[in-house]
Protein backbone atom coordinates (compact mmCIF):
# COMPACT_ATOMS: atom_id res chain seq x y z
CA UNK A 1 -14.73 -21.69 11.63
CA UNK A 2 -16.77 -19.57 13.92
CA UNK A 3 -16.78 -15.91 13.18
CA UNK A 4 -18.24 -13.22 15.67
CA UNK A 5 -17.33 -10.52 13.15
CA UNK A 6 -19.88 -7.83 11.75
CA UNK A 7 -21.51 -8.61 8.61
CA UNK A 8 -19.97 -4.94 7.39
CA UNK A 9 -16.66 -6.01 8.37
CA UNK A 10 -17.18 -9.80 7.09
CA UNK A 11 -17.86 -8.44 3.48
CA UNK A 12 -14.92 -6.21 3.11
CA UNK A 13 -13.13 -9.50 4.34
CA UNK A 14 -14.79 -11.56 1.67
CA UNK A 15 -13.75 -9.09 -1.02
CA UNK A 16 -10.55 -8.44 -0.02
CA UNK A 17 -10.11 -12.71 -0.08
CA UNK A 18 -11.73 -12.91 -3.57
CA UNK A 19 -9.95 -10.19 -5.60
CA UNK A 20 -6.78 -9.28 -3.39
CA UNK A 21 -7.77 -5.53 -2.47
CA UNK A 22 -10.77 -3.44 -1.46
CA UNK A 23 -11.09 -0.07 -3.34
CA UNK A 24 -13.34 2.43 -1.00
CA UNK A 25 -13.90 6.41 -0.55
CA UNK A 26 -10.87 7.95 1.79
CA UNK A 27 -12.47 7.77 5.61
CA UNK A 28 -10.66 11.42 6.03
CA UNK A 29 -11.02 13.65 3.33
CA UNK A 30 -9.36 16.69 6.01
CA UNK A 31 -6.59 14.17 5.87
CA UNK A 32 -6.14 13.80 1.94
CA UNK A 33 -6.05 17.75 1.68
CA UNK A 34 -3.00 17.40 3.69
CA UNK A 35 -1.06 14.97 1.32
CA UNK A 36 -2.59 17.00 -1.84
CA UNK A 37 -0.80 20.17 -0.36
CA UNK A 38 2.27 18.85 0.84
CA UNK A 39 3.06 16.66 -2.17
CA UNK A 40 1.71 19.65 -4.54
CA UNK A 41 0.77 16.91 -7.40
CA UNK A 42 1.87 18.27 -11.42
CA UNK A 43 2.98 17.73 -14.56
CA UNK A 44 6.86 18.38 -14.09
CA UNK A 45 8.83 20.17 -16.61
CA UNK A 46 10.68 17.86 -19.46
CA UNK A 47 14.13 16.76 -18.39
CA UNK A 48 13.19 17.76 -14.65
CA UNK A 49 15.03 15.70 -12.03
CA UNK A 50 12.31 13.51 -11.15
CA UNK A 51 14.41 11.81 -8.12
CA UNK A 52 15.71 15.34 -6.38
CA UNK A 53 11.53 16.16 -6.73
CA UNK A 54 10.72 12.96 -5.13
CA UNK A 55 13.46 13.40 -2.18
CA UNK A 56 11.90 17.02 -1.46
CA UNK A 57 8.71 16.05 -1.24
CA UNK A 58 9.24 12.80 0.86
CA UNK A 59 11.52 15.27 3.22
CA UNK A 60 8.96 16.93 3.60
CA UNK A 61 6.25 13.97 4.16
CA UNK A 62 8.12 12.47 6.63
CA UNK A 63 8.78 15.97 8.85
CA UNK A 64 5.32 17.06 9.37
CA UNK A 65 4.41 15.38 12.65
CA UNK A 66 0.68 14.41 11.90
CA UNK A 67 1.29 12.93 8.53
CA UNK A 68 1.10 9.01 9.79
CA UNK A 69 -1.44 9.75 11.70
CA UNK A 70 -3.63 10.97 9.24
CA UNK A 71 -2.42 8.30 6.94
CA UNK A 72 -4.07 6.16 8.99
CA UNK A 73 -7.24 7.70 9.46
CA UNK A 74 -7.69 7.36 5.40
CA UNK A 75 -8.26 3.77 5.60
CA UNK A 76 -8.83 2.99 9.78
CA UNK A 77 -12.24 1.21 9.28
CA UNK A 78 -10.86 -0.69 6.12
CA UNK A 79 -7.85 -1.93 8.07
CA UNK A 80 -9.67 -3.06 11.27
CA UNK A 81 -12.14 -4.98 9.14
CA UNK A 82 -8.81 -6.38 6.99
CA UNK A 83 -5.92 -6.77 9.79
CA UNK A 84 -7.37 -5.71 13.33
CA UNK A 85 -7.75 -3.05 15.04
CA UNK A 86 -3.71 -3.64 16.88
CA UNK A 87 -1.38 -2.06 14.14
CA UNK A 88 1.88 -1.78 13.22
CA UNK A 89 2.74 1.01 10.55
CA UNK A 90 5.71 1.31 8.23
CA UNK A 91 7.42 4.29 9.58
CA UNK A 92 8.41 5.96 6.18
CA UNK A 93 5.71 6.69 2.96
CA UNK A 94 6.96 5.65 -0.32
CA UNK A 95 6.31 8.12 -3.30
CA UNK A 96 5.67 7.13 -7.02
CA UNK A 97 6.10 9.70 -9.80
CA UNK A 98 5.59 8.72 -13.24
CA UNK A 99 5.42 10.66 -16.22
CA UNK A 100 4.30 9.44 -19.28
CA UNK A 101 6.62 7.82 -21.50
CA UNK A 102 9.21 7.52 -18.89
CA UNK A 103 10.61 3.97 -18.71
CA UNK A 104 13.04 5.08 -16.22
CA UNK A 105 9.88 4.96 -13.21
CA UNK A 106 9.02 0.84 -14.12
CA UNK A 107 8.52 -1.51 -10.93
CA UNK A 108 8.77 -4.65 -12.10
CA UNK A 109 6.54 -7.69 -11.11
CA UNK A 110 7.52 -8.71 -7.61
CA UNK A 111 5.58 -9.41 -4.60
CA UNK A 112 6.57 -7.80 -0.84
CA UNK A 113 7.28 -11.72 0.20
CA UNK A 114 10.00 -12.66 -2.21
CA UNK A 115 12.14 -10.20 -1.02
CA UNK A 116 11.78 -11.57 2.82
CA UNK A 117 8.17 -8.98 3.95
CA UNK A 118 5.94 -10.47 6.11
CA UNK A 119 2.90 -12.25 4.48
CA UNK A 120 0.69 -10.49 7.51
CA UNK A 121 1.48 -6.90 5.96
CA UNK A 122 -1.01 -5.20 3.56
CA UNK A 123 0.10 -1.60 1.52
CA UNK A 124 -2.90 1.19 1.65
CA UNK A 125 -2.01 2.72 -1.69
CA UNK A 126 -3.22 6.54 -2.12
CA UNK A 127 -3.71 8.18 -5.00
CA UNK A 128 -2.94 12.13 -5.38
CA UNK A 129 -4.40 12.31 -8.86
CA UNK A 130 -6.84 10.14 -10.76
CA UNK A 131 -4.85 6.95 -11.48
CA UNK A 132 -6.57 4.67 -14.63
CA UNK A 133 -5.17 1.61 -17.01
CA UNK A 134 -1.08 1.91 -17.34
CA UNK A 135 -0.94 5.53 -14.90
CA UNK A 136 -2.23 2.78 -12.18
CA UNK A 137 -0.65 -0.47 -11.16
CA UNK A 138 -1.41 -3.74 -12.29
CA UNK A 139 -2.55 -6.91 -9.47
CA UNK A 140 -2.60 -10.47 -10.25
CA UNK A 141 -5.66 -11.24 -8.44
CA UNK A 142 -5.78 -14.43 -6.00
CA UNK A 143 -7.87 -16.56 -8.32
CA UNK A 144 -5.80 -16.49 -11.34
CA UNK A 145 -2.80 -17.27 -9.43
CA UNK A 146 -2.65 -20.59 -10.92
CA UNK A 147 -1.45 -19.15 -13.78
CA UNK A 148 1.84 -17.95 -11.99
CA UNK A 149 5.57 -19.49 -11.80
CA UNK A 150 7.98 -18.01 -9.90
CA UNK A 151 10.57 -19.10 -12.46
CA UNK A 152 12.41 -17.00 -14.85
CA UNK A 153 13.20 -13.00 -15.78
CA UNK A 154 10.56 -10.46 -14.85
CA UNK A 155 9.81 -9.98 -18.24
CA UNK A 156 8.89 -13.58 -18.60
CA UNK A 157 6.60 -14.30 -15.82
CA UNK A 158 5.09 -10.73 -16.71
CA UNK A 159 4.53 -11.68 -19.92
CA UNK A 160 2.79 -15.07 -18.88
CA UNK A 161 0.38 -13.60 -16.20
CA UNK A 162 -0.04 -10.47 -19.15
CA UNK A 163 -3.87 -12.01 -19.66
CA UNK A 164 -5.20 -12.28 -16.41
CA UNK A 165 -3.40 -9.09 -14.37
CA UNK A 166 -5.91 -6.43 -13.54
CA UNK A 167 -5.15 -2.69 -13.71
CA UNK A 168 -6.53 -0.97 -10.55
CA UNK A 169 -8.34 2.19 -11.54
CA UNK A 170 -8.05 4.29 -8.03
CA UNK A 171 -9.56 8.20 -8.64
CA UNK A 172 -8.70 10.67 -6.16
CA UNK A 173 -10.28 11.03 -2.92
CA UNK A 174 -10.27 7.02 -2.86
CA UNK A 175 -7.76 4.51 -1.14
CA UNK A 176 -6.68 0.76 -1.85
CA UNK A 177 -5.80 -1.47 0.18
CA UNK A 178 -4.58 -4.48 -1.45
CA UNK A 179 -2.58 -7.93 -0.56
CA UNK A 180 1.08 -7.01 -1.14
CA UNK A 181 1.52 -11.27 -1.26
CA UNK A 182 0.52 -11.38 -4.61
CA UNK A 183 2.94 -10.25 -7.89
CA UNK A 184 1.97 -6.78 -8.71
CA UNK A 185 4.14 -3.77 -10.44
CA UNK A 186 3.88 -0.87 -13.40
CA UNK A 187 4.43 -0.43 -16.60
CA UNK A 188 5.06 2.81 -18.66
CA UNK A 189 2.54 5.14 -18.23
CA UNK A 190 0.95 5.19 -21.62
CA UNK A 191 -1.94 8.33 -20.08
CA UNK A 192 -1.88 11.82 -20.69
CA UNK A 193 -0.66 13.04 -17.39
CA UNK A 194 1.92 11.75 -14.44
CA UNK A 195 0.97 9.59 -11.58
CA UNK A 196 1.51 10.81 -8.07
CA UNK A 197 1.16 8.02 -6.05
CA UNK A 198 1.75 7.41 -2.18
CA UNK A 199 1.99 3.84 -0.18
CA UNK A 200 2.50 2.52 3.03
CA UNK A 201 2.23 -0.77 5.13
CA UNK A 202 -0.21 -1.86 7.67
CA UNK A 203 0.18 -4.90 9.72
CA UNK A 204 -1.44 -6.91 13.33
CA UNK A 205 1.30 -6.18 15.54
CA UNK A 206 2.02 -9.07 16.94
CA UNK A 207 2.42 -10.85 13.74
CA UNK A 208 5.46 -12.22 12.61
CA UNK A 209 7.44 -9.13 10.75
CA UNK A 210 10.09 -11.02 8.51
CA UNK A 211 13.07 -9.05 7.85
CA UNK A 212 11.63 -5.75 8.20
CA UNK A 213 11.55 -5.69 12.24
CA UNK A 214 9.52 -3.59 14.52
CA UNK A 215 11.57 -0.62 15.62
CA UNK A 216 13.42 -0.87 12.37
CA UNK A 217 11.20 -0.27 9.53
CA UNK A 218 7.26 -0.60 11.77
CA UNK A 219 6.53 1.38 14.63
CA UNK A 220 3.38 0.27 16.77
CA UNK A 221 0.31 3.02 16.44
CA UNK A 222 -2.69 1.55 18.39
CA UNK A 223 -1.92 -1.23 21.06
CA UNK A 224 -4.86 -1.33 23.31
CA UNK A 225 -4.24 -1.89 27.33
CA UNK A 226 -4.07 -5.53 27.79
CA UNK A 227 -1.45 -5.56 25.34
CA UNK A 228 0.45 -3.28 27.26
CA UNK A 229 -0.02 -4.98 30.35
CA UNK A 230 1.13 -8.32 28.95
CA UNK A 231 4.48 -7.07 27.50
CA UNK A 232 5.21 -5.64 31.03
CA UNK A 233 4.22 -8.13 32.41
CA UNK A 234 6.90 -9.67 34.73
CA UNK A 235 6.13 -12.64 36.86
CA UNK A 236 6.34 -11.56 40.96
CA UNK A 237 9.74 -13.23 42.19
């Protein structure tokens, strides 16, 4: 296959195709000091209610007007080289908080695709606090997917793939973007401090969306004039 794209571009590609995600420095760090303060990022009291903490912060997240924006401008250059430079962005942020020795936080193996996501979608996965071994998330990477059934409980096709997962170790003030078609998930957070963890979906937006629809759950962010043309576009009578 021919390929006019830039050898900078053509190497994130490469990596992203041989391990399932590309790890790099946030593009914005203006923007990151945004999430830091707005998410405030500590080690909550014992017995706090983790899930009224969570629907604060996400409140408000999602009512500060620039916050997609500058989600975006964390990982632009990563994405354009990944999915093009036409996206399509999930229109709410999803927030993890887990504290250590808290069972209650698990995400169990599962990939976006079982559940009916779009294989064209990739999460860019921020962390608000250094995130290492079990206070990270674990990735079956592409080349060990041999290894994988999609047969059985979740914890028996975790505990097959338990050998060849990979634990992502993301510090603050970098972003992942990773393939969100391959099984991934948590365990319990075995570290000395909690995770505070934010993700969202990218994806070319005019590629098929699955069951979470444009207008619904994606919202267009940079169509470029010709697309806009086209979808105008009506035929003279």
């Amino acid at each position: 296959m021919n390929s006019f794209i830039s050898r900078s571009d053509r190497e994130i590609g490469e990596r992203f195709l041989r391990d399932g995600y590309v790890i790099s420095p946030v593009e914005e760090p203006l923007a990151l000091d945004l999430f830091h303060a707005i998410i405030q990022p500590h080690e909550p009291e014992k017995g706090a209610d983790l899930n009224k903490l969570k629907l604060e912060r996400m409140a408000a997240l999602n009512a500060n007007p620039k916050a997609r924006e500058c989600y975006y401008f964390l990982a632009m250059n990563l994405l354009h080289a990944i999915v093009g430079n036409e996206l399509a962005m999930q229109r709410k942020f999803n927030l993890n908080v887990q504290v250590p020795g808290d069972e209650r936080q698990l995400l169990p193996i599962h990939a976006d695709t079982w559940t009916g996501d779009s294989p064209f979608q990739v999460v860019v996965w921020l962390p608000l606090v250094n995130c290492y071994r079990t206070k990270s998330l674990w990735l079956l990477p592409p080349y060990a997917m041999k290894h994988f059934r999609l047969e059985g409980s979740s914890e028996e096709m975790t505990k097959r793939i338990e050998p060849y997962v990979k634990y992502l170790d993301v510090k603050y003030g970098e972003v992942l973007v990773f393939n969100s078609c391959l099984p991934h998930g948590n365990t319990v957070n075995r570290e000395d401090s909690t995770r505070w963890s934010l993700n969202c979906r990218f994806k070319s937006v005019f590629s098929p969306y699955g069951r979470k629809e444009l207008g619904e759950h994606f919202e267009p962010i940079t169509l470029r004039p010709a697309s806009r043309i086209g979808l105008d576009y009506r035929h003279p009578a």
